[in-house]
Protein backbone atom coordinates (compact mmCIF):
# COMPACT_ATOMS: atom_id res chain seq x y z
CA UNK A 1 206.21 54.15 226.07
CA UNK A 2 207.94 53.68 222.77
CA UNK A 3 205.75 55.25 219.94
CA UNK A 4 205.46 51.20 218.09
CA UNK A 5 203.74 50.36 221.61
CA UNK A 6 201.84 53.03 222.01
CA UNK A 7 200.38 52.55 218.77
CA UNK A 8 199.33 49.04 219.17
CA UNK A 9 198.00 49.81 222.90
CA UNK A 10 195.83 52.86 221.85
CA UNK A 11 194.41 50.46 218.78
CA UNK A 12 194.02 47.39 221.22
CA UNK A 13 192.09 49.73 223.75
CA UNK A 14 189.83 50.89 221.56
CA UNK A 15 188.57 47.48 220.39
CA UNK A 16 188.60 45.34 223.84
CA UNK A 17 185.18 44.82 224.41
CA UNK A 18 182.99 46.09 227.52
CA UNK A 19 183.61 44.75 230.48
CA UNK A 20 186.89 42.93 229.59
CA UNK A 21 188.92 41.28 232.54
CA UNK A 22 191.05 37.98 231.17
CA UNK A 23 192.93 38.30 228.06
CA UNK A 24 195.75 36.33 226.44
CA UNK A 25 198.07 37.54 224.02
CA UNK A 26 199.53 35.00 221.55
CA UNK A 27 203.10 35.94 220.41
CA UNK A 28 204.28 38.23 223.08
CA UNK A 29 207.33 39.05 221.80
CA UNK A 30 209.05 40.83 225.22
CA UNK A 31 205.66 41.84 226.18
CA UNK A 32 205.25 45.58 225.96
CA UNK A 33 201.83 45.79 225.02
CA UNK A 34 201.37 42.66 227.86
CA UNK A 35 202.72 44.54 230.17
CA UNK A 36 201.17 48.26 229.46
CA UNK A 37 197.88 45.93 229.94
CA UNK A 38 198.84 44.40 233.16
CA UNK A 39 199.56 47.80 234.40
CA UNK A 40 195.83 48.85 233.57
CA UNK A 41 194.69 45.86 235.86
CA UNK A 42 193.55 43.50 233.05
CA UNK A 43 194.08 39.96 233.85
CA UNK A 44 196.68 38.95 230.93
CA UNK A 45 198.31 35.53 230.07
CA UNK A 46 200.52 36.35 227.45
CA UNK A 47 202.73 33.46 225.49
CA UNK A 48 205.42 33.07 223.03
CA UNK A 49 207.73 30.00 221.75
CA UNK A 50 211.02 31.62 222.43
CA UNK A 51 212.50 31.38 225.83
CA UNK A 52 214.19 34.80 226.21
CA UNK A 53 211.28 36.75 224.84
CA UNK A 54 209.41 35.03 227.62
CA UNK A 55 211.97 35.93 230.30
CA UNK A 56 211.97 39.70 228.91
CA UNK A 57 208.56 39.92 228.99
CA UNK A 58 208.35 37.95 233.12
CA UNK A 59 210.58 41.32 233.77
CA UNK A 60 207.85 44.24 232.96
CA UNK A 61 205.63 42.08 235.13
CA UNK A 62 204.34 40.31 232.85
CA UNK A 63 202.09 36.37 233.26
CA UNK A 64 204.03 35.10 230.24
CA UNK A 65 204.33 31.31 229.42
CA UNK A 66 206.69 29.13 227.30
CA UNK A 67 203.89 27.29 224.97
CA UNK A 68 203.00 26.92 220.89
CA UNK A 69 199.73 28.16 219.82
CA UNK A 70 197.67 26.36 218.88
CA UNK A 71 198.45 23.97 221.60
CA UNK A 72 197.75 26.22 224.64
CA UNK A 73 194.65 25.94 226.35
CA UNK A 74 194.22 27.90 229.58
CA UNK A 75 190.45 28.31 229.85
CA UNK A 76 188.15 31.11 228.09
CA UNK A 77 188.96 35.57 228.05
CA UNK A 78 186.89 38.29 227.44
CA UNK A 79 189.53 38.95 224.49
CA UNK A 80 192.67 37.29 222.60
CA UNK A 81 195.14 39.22 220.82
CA UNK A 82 197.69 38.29 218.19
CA UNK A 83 200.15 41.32 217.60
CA UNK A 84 201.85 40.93 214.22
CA UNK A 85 201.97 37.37 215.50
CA UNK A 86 199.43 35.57 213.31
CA UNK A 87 201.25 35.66 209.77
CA UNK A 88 203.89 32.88 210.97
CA UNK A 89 201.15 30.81 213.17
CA UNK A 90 200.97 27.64 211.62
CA UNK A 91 198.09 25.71 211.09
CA UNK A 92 195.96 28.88 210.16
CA UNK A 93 192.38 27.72 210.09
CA UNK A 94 193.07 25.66 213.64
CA UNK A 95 194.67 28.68 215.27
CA UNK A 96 192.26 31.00 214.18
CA UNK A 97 189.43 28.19 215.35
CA UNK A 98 190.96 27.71 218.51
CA UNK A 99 191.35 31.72 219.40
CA UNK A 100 187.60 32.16 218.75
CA UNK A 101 186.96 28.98 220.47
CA UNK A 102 188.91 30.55 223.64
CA UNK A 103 186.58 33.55 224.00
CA UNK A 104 183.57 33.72 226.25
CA UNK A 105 180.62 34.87 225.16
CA UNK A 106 180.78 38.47 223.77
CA UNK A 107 184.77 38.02 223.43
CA UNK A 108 186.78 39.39 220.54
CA UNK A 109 189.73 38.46 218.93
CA UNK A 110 191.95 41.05 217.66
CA UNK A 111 194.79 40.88 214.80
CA UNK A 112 196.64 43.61 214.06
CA UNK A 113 199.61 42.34 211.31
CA UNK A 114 201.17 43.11 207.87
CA UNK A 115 200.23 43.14 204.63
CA UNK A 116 203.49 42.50 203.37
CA UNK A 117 202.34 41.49 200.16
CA UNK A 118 201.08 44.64 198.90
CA UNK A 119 204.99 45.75 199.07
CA UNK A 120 205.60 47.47 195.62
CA UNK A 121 208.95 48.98 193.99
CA UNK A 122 207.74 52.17 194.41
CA UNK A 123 206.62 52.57 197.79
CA UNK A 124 210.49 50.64 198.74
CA UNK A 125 212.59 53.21 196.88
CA UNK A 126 210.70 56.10 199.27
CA UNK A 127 211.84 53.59 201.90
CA UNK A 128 215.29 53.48 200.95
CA UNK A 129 215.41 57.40 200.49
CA UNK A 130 213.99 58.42 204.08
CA UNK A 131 216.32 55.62 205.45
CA UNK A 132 219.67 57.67 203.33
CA UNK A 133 218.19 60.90 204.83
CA UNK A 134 217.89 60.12 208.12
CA UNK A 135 221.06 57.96 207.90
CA UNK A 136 222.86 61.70 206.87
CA UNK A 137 221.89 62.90 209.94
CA UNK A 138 223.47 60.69 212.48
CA UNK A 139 220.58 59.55 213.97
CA UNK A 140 220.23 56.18 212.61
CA UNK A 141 222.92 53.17 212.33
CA UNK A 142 222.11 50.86 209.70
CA UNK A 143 223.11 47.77 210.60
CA UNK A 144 220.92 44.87 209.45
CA UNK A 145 221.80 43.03 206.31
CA UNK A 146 218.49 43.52 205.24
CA UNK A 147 218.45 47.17 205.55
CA UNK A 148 221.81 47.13 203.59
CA UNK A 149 220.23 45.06 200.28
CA UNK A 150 217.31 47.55 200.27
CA UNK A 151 219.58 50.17 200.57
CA UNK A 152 221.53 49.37 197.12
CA UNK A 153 220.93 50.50 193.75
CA UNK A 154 219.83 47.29 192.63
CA UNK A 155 217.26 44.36 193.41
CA UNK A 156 215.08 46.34 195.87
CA UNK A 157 212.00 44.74 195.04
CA UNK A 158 213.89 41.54 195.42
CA UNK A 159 215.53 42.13 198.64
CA UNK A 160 212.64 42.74 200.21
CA UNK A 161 210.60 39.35 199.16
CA UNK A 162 213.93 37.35 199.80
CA UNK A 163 213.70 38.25 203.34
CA UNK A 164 210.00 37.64 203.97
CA UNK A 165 209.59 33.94 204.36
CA UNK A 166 207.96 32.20 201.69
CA UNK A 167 205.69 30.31 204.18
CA UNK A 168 204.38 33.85 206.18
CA UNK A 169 200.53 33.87 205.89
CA UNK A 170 199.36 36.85 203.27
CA UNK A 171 196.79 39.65 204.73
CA UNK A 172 194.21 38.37 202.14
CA UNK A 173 194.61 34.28 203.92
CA UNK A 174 194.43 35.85 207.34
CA UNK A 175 191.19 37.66 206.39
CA UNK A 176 189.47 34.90 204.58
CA UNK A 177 189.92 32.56 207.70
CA UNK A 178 188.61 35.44 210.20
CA UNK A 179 185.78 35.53 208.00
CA UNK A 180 184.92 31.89 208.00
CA UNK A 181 184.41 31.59 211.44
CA UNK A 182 183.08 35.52 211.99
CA UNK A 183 180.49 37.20 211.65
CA UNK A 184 182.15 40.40 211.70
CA UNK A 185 185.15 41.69 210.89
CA UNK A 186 186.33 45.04 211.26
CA UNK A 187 189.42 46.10 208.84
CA UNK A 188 191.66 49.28 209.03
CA UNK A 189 194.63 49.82 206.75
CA UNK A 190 197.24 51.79 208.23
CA UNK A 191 201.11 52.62 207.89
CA UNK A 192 204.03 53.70 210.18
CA UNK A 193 207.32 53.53 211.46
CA UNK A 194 209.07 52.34 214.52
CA UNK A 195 212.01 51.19 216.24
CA UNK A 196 213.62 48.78 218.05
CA UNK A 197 216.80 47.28 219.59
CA UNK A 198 216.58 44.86 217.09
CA UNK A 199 216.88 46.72 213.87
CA UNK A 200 218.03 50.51 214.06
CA UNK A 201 214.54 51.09 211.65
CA UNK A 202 211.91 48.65 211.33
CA UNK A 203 209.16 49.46 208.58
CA UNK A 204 205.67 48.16 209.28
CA UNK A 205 204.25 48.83 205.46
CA UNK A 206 200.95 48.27 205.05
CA UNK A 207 199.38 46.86 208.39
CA UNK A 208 196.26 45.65 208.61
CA UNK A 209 194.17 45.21 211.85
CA UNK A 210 191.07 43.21 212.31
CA UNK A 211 188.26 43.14 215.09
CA UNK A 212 186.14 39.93 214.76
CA UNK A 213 183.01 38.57 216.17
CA UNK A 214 182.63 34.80 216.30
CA UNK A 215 180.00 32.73 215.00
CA UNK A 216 177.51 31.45 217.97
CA UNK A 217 175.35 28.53 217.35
């Protein structure tokens, strides 16, 4: 299990609540924490917009669906997820509605995301020197754009904001709305590194993860 997976499973674990049989996952991605799930004998319905992140994910095994959240409605679970999905969700309030609005009674929803936003100058040009050291080595190809305009002398700061989309939800949004329709919410701030096919080094500054009761009339 790659260590990014791991990370999120061991977090997701800890928070699913007793009992817990049905859960969906909202933004699979190719499903690795869907599928690590599935492999513990939960009952998982796991969906994301994009076709071949679907048809990855169908290949570990995974129950994973072609739908938009919030659209999908498949019935109540003991828990729903959103893995560094919920910051490009869009409406915000309604998804956030609908997820608690999924859960039986006694269900949790569980974010774990960014917190892009708190992104300083600092903290990148530390970034940009452990990339240059590990790049020395030979064991990392730098080969995203991205990576390259963080990587210059200049404009760090802006690099970095330039590629986060303008309309991504903030840590700070995605906590007020958990709190409007919670009435708890667990918060841990935490920061690490992992990798992917995708992008020789992806940095996860930052994240924030959130455990939430809903409100019960």
């Amino acid at each position: 299990m790659e260590f990014a997976t791991r990370y999120t499973y061991d977090f997701i674990k800890r928070f699913l609540p007793p009992g817990c049989h049905r859960i969906l996952e909202v933004g699979c991605g190719t499903g690795a924490v869907a599928a690590c799930l599935t492999q513990d004998g939960y009952a998982v319905i796991a969906i994301d917009s994009d076709r071949d992140s679907v048809a990855a994910a169908r290949q570990l095994g995974v129950n994973a669906r072609v739908a938009r959240w919030p659209d999908f409605d498949e019935g109540h679970f003991d828990a729903v997820l959103f893995i560094r999905s919920l910051h490009h969700i869009h409406p915000l309030d309604e998804s956030v509605r609908h997820a608690t609005d999924s859960l039986v009674e006694g269900g949790l929803v569980i974010v774990e995301d960014f917190a892009y936003e708190s992104t300083d100058e600092k903290t990148l040009r530390w970034f940009s020197s452990a990339i240059r050291l590990i790049e020395a080595t030979g064991l990392l190809l730098v080969s995203d754009e991205f990576q390259h305009r963080v990587l210059s002398k200049t404009d760090t700061l802006k690099a970095w904001r330039q590629s986060h989309e303008q309309e991504l939800h903030t840590a700070a949004e995605i906590d007020a709305h958990l709190k409007k329709v919670s009435r708890r919410v667990i918060r841990a701030r935490r920061i690490f590194f992992g990798t992917s096919p995708a992008r020789s080094l992806r940095w996860r500054n930052a994240m924030r993860s959130f455990k939430l009761s809903p409100n019960r009339k």
